[in-house]
N, C-alpha and C. Protein backbone atom coordinates (compact mmCIF):
# COMPACT_ATOMS: atom_id res chain seq x y z
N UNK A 1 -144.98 -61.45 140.22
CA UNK A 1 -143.80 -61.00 139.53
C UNK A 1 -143.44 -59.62 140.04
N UNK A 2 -141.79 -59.39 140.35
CA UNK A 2 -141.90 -58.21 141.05
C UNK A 2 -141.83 -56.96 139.87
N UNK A 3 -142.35 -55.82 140.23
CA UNK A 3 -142.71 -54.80 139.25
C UNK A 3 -141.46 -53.47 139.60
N UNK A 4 -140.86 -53.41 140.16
CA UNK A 4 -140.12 -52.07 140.75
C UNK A 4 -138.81 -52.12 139.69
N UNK A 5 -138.13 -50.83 139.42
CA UNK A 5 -137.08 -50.96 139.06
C UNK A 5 -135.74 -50.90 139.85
N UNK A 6 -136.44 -50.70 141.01
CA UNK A 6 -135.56 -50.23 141.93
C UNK A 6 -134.99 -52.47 142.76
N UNK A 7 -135.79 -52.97 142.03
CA UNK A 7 -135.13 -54.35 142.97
C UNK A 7 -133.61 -54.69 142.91
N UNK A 8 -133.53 -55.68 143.53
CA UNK A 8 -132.10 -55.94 143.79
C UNK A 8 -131.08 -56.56 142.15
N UNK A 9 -131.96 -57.41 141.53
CA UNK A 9 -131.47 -57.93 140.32
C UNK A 9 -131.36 -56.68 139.07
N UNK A 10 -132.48 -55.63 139.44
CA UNK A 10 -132.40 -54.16 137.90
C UNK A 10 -131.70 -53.60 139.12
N UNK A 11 -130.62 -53.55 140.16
CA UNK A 11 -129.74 -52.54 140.22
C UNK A 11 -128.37 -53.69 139.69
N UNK A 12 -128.17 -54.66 139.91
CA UNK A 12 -126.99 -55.34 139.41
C UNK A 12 -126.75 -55.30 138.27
N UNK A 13 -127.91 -55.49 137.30
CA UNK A 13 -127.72 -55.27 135.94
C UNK A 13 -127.14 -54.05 135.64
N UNK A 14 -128.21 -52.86 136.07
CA UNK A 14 -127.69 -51.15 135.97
C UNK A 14 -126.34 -51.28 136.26
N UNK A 15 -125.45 -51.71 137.23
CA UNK A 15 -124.37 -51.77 137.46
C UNK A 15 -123.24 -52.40 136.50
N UNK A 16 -123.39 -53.91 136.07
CA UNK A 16 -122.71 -54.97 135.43
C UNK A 16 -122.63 -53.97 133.84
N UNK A 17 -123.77 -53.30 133.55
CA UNK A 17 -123.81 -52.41 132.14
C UNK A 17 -122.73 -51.04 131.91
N UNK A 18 -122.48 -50.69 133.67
CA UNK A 18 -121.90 -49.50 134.05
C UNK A 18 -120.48 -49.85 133.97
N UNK A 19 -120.00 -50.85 134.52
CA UNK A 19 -118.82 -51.07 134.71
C UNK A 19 -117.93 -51.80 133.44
N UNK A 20 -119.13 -52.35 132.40
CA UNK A 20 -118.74 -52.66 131.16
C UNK A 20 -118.77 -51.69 130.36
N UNK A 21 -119.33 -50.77 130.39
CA UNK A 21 -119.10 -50.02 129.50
C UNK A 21 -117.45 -48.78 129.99
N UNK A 22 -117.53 -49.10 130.82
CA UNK A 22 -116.20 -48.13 131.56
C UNK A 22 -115.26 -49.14 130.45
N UNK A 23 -115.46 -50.52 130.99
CA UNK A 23 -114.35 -50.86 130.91
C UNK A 23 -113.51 -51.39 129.14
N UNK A 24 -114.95 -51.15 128.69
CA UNK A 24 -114.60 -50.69 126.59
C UNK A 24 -114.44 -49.34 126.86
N UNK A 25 -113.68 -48.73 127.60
CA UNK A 25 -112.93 -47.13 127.50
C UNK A 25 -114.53 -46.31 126.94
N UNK A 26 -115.87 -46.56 126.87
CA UNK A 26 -116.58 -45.71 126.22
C UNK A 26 -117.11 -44.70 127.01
N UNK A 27 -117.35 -43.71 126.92
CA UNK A 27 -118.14 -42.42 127.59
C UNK A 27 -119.96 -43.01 127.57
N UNK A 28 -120.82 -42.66 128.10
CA UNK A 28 -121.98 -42.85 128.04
C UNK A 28 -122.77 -42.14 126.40
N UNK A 29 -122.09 -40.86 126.58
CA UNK A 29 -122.29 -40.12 124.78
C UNK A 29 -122.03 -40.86 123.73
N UNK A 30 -120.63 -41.34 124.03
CA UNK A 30 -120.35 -42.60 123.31
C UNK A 30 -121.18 -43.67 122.53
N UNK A 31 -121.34 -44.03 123.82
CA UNK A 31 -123.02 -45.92 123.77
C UNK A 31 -123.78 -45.34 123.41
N UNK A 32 -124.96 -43.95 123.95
CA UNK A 32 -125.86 -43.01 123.18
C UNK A 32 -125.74 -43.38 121.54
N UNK A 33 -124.32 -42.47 121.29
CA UNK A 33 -124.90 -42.28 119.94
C UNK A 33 -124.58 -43.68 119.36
N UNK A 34 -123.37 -44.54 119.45
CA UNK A 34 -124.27 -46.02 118.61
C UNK A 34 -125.29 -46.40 118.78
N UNK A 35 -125.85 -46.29 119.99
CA UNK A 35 -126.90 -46.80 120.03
C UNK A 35 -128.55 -45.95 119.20
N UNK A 36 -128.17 -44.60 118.69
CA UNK A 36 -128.81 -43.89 117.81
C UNK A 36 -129.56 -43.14 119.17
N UNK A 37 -129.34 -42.81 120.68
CA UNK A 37 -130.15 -42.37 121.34
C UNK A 37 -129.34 -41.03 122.18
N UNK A 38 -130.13 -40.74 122.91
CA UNK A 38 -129.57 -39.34 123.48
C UNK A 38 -128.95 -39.86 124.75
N UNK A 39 -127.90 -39.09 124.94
CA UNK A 39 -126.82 -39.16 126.65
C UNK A 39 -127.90 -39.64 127.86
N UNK A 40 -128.93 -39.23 128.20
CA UNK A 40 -130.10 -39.77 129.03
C UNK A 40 -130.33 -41.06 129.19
N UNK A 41 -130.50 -41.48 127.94
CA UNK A 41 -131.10 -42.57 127.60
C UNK A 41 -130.19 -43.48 128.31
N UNK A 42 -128.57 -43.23 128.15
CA UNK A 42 -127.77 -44.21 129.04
C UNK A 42 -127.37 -44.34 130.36
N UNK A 43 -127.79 -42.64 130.48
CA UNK A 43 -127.60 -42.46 132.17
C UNK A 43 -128.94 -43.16 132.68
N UNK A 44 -129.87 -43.16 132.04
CA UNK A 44 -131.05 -43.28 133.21
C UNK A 44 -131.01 -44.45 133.26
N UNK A 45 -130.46 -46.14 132.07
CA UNK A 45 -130.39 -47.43 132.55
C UNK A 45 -128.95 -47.66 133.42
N UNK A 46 -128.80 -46.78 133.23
CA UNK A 46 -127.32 -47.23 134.26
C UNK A 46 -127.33 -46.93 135.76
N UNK A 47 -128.14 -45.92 135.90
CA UNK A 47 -128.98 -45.59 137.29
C UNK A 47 -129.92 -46.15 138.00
N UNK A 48 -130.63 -47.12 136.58
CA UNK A 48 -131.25 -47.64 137.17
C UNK A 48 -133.04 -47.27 137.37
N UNK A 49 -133.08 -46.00 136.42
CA UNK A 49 -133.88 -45.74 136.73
C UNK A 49 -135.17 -45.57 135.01
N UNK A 50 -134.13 -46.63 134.13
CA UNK A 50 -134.95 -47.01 133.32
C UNK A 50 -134.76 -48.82 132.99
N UNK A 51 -135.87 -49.33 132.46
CA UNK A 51 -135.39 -50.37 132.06
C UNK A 51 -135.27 -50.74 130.43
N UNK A 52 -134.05 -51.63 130.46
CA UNK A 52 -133.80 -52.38 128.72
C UNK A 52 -134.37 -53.29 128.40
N UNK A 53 -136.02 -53.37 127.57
CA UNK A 53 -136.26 -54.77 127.17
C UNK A 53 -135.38 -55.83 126.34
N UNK A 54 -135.13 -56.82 126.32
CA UNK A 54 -134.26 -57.66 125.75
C UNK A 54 -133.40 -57.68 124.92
N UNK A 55 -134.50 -57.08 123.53
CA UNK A 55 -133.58 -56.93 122.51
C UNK A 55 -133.00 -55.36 122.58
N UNK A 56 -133.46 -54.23 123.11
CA UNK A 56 -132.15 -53.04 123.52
C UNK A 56 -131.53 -53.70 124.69
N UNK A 57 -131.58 -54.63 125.46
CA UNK A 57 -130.47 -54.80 126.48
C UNK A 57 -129.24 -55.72 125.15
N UNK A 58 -129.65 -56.48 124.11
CA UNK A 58 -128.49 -56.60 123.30
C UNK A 58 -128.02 -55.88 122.31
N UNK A 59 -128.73 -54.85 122.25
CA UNK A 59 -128.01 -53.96 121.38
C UNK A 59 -126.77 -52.92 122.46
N UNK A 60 -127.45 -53.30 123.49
CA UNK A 60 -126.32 -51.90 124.51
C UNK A 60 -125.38 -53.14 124.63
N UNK A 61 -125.46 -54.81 124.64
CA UNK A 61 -124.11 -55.33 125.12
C UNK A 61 -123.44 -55.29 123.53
N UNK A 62 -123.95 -55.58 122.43
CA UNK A 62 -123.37 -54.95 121.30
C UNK A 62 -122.76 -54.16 120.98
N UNK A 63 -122.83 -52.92 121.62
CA UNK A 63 -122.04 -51.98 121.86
C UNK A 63 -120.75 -52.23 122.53
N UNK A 64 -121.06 -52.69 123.85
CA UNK A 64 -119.90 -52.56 124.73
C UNK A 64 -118.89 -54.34 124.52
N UNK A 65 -119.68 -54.88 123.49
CA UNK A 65 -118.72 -56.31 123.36
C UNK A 65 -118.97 -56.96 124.16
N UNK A 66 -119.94 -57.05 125.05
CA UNK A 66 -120.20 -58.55 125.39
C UNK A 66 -121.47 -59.37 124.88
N UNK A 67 -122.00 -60.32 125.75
CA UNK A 67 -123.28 -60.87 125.11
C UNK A 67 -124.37 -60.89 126.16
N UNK A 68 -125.38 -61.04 125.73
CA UNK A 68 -126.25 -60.98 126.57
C UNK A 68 -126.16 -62.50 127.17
N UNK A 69 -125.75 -63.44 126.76
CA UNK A 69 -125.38 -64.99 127.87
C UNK A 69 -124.36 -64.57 128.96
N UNK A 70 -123.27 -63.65 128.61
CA UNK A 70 -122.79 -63.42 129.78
C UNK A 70 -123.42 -62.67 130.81
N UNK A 71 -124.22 -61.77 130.20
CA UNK A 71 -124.54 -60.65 131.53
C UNK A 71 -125.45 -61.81 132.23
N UNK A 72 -126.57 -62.58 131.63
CA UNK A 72 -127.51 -63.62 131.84
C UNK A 72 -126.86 -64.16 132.95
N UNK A 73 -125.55 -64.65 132.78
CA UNK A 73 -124.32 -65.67 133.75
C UNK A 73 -124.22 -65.34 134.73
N UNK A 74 -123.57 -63.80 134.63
CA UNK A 74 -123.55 -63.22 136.01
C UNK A 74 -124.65 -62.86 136.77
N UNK A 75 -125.57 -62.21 136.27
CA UNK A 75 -127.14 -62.16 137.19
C UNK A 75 -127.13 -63.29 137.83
N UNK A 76 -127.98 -64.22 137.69
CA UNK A 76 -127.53 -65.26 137.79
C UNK A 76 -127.40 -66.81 138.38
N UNK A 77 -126.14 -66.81 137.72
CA UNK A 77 -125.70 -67.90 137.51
C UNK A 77 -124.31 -67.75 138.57
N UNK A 78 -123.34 -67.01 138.24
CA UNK A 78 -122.08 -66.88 138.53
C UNK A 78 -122.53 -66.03 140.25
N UNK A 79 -121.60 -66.66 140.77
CA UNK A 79 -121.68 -65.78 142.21
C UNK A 79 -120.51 -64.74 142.84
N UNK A 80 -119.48 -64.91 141.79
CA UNK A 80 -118.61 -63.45 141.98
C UNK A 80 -118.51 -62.46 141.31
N UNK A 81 -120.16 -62.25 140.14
CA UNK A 81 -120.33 -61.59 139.48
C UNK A 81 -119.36 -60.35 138.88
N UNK A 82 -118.52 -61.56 138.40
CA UNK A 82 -117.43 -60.88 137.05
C UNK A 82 -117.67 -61.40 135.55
N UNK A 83 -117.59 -60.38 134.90
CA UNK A 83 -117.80 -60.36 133.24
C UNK A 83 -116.59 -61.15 132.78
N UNK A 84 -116.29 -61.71 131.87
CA UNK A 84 -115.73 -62.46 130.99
C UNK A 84 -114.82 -61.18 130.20
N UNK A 85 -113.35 -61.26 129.79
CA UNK A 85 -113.02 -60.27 128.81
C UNK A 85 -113.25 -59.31 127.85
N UNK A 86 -113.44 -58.10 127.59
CA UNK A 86 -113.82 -57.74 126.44
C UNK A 86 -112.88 -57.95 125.35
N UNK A 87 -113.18 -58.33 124.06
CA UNK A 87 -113.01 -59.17 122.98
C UNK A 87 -112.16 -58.28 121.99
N UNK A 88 -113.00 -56.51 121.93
CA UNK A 88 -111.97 -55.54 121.12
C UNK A 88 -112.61 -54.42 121.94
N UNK A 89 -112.82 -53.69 121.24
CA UNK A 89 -112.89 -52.41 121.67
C UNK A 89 -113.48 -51.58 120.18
N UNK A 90 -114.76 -51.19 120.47
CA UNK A 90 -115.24 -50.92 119.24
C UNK A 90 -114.58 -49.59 118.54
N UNK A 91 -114.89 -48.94 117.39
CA UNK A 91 -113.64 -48.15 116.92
C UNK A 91 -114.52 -47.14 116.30
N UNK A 92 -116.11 -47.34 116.08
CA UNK A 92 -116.83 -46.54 115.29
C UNK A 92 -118.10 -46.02 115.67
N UNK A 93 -118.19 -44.98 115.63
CA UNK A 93 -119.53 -44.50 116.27
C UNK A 93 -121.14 -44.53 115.84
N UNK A 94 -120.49 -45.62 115.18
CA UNK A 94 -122.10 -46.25 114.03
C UNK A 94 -123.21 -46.52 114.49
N UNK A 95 -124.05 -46.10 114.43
CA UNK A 95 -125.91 -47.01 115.36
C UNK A 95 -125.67 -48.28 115.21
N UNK A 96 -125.90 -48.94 116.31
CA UNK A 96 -125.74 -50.11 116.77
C UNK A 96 -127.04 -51.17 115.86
N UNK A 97 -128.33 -50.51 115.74
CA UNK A 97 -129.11 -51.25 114.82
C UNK A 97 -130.20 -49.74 114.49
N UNK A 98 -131.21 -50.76 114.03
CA UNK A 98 -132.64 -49.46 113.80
C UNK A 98 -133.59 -50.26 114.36
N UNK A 99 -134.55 -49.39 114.35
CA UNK A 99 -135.70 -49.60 115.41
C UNK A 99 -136.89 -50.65 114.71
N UNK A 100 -135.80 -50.73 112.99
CA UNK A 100 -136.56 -52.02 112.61
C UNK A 100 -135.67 -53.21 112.85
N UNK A 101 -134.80 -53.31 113.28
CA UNK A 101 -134.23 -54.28 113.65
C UNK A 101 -134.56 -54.67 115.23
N UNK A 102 -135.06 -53.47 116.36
CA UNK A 102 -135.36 -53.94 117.83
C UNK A 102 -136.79 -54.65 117.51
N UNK A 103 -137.48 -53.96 116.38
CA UNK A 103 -138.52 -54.77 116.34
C UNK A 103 -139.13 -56.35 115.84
N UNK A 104 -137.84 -56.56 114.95
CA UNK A 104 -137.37 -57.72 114.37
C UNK A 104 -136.93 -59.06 115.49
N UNK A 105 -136.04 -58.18 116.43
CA UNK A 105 -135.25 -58.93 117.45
C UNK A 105 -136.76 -59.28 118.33
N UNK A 106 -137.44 -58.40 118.63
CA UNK A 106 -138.45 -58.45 119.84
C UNK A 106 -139.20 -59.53 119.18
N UNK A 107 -139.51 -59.99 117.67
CA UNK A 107 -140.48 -60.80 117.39
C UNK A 107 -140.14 -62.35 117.56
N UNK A 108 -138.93 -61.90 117.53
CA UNK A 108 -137.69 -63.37 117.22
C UNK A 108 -137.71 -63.96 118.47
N UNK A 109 -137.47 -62.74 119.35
CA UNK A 109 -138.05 -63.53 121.18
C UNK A 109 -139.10 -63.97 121.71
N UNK A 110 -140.40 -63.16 121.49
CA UNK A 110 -141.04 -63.60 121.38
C UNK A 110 -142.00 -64.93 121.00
N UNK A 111 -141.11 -65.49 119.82
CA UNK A 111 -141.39 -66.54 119.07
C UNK A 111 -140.40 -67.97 119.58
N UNK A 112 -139.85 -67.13 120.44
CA UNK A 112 -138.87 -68.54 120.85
C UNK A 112 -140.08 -68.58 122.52
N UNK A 113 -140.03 -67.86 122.82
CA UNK A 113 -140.94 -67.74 124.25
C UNK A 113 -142.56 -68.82 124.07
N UNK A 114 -143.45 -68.15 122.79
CA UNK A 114 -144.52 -69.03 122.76
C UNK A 114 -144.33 -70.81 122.31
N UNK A 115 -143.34 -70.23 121.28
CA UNK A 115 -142.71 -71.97 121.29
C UNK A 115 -142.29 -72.81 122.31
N UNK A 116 -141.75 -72.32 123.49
CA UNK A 116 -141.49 -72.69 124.19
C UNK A 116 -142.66 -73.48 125.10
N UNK A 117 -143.57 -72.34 125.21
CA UNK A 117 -144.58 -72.55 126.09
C UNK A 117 -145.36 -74.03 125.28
N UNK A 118 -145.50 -73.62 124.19
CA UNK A 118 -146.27 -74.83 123.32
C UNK A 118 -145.55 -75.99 123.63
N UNK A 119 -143.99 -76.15 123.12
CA UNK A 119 -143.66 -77.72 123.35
C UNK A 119 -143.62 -78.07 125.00
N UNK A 120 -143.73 -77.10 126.10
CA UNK A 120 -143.85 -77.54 127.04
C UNK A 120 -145.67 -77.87 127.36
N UNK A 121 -146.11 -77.66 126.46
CA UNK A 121 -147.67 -78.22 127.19
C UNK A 121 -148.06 -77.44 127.80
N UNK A 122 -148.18 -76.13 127.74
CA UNK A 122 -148.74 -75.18 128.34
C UNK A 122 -149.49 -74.66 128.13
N UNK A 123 -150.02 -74.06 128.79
CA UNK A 123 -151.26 -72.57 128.35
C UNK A 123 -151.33 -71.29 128.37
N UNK A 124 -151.24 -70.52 128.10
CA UNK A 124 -151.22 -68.95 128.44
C UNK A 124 -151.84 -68.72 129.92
N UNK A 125 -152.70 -69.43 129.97
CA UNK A 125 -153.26 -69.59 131.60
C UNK A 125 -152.52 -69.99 132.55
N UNK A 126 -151.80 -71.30 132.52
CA UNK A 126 -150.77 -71.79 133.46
C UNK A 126 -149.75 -71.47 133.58
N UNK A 127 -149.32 -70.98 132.85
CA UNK A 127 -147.92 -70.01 133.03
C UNK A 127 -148.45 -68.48 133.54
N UNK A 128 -149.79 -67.86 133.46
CA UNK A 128 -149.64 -66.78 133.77
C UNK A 128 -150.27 -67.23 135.55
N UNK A 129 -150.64 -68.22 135.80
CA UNK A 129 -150.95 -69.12 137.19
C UNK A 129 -149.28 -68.79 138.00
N UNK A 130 -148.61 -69.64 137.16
CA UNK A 130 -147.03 -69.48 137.67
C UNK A 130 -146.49 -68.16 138.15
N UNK A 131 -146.74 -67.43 137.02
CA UNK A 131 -146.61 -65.93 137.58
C UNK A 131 -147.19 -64.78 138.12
N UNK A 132 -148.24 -65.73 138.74
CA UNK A 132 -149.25 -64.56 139.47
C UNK A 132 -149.54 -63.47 138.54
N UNK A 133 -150.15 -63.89 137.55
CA UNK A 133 -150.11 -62.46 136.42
C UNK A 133 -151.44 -63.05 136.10
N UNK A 134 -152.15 -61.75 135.93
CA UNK A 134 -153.32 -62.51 134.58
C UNK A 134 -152.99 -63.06 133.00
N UNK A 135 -153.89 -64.04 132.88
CA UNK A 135 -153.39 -64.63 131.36
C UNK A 135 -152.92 -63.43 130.26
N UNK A 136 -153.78 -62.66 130.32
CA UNK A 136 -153.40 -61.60 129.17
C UNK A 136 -151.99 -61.12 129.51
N UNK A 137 -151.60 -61.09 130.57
CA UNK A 137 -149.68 -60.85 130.47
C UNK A 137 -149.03 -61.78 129.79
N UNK A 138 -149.16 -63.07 129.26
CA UNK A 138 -148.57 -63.90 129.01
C UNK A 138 -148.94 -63.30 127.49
N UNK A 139 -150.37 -63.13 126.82
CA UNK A 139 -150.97 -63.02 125.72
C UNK A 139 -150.41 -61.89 125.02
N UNK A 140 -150.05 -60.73 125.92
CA UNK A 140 -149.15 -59.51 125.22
C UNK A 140 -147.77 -59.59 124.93
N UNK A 141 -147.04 -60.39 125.99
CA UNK A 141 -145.49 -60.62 125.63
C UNK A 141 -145.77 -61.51 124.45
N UNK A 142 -146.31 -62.41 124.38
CA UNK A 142 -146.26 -63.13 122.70
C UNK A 142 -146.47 -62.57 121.85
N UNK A 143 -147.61 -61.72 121.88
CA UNK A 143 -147.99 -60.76 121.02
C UNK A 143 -147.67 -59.47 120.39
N UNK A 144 -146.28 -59.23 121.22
CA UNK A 144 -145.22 -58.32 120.88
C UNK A 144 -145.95 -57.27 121.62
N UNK A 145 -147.08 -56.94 122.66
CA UNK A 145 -148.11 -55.96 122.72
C UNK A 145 -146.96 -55.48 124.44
N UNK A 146 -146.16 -56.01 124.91
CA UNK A 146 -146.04 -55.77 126.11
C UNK A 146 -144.20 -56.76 126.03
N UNK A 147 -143.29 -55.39 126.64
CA UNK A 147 -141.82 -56.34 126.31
C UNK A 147 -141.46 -56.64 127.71
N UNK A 148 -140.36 -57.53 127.95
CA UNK A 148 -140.04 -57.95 128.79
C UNK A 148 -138.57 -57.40 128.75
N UNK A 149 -138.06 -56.91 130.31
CA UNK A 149 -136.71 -56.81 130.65
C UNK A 149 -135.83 -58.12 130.83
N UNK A 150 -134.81 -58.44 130.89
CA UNK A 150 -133.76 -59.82 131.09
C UNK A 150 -134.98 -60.05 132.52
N UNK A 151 -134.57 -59.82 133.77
CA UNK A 151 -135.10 -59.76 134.86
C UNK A 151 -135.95 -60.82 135.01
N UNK A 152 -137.43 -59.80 133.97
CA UNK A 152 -138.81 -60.35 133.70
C UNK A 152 -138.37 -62.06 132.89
N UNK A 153 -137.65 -61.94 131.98
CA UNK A 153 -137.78 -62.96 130.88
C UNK A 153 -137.20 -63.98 132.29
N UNK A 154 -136.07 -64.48 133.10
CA UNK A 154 -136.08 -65.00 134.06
C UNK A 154 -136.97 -65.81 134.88
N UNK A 155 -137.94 -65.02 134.99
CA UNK A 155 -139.17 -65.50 135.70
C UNK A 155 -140.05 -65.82 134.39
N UNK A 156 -140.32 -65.44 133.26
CA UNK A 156 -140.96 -66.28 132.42
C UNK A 156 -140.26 -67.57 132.12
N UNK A 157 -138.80 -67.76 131.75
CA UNK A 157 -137.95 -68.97 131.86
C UNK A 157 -138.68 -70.09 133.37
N UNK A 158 -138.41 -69.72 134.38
CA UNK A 158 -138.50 -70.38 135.25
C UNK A 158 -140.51 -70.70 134.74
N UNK A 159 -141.38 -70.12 134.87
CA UNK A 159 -142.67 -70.57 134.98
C UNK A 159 -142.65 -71.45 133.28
N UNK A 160 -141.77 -71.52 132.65
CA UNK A 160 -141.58 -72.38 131.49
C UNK A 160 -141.26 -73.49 131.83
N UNK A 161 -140.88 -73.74 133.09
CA UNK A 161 -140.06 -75.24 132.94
C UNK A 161 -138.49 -74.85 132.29
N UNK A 162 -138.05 -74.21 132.21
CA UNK A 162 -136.48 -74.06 131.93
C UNK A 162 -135.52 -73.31 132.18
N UNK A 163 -134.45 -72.94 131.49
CA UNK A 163 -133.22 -72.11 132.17
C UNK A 163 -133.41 -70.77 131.23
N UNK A 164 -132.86 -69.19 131.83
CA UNK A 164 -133.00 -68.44 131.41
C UNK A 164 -131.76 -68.00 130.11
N UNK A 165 -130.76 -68.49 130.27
CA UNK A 165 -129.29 -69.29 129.80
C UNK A 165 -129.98 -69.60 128.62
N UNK A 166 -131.02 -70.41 128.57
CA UNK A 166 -131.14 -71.25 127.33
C UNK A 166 -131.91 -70.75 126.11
N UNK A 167 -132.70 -69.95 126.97
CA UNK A 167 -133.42 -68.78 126.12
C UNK A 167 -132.66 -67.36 125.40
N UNK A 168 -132.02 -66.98 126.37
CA UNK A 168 -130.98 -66.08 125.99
C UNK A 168 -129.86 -66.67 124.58
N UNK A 169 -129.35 -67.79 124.78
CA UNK A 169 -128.41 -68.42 124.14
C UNK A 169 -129.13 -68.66 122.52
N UNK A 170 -130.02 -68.89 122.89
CA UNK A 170 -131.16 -69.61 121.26
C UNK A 170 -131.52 -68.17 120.64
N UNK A 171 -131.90 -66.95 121.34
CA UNK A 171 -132.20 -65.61 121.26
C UNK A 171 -131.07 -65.37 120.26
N UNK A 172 -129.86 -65.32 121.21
CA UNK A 172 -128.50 -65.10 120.31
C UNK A 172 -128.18 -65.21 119.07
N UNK A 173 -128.01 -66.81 119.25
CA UNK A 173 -128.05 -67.97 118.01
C UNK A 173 -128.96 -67.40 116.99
N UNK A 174 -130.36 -67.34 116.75
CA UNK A 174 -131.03 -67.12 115.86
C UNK A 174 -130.77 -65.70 115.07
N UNK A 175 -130.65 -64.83 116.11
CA UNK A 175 -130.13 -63.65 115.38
C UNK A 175 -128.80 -63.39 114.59
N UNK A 176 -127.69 -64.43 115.30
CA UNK A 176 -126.93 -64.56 114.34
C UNK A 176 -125.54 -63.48 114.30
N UNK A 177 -125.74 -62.98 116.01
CA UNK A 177 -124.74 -62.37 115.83
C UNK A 177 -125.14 -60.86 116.61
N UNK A 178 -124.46 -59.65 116.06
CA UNK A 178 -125.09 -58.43 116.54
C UNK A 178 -126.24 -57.90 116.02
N UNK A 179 -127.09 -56.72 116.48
CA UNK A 179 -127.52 -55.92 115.98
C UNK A 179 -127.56 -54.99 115.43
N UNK A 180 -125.98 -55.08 115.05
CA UNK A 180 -125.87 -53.86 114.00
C UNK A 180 -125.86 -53.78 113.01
């Protein structure tokens, strides 16, 4: 599994996040403070030189109005990697969620991930076989002990037997909406 932040798929994302958020008119101070974090915090994923585990990568598309199935689409899926419309244009500078809600979201993924692995007949072993990882990588992402970026979850999708689309989409679904 590749480990760098610097690969080719965490600079497209850094990018696809950059150009969406331009394009909801928001400043980076802006996304910061819904998002309850400091101006840094948005420069350094937009540079590229931090990463968003899952559930903050949907709280930042929460922010900027899209979903995390689209950004999912374009990584991808889509090969002229263009975003889909933005929907409104948010109007309030409210925290996007709390850090009991990323932790809520992270369990909710999590729980769709080991389920997954279970109805596919798996093992924590054979999937961490798939991903050249030792078993205990598989044992911490379930375990909430270790998060996964979109990127990462990709390559756990694929050593699942399935689409990353489908995980993302059920992620969505269960939560029910935003994180705010």
């Amino acid at each position: 599994m590749e480990k760098s932040i610097y690969s080719v798929k965490h600079g497209q994302l850094a990018e696809l996040l950059r150009l969406r958020r331009q394009e909801a008119s928001l400043t980076q101070k802006q996304v910061a403070k819904r998002l309850g974090r400091h101006h840094p915090f948005v420069h350094d994923y937009e540079t590229g030189q931090r990463r968003l585990d899952v559930p903050r990568l949907k709280q930042v598309a929460d922010v900027v109005r899209t979903s995390l199935v689209d950004i999912a689409t374009v990584l991808f899926e889509t090969p002229t990697r263009t975003l889909p419309p933005i929907t409104a244009i948010p109007s309030d500078d409210a925290p996007a969620s709390s850090p009991t809600d990323h932790r809520a979201a992270w369990m909710v993924l999590c729980t769709i991930l080991r389920d997954r692995r279970i109805s596919a007949s798996l093992t924590e072993s054979r999937v961490a076989e798939r991903l050249h990882e030792p078993q205990s990588f598989v044992s911490k992402y379930e375990t909430m002990d270790r998060r996964l970026d979109l990127i990462e979850l990709e390559q756990v999708a694929k050593a699942l037997d399935t689409n990353v689309l489908d995980i993302v989409e059920e992620f969505e679904s269960t939560l029910g909406g935003s994180l705010r």
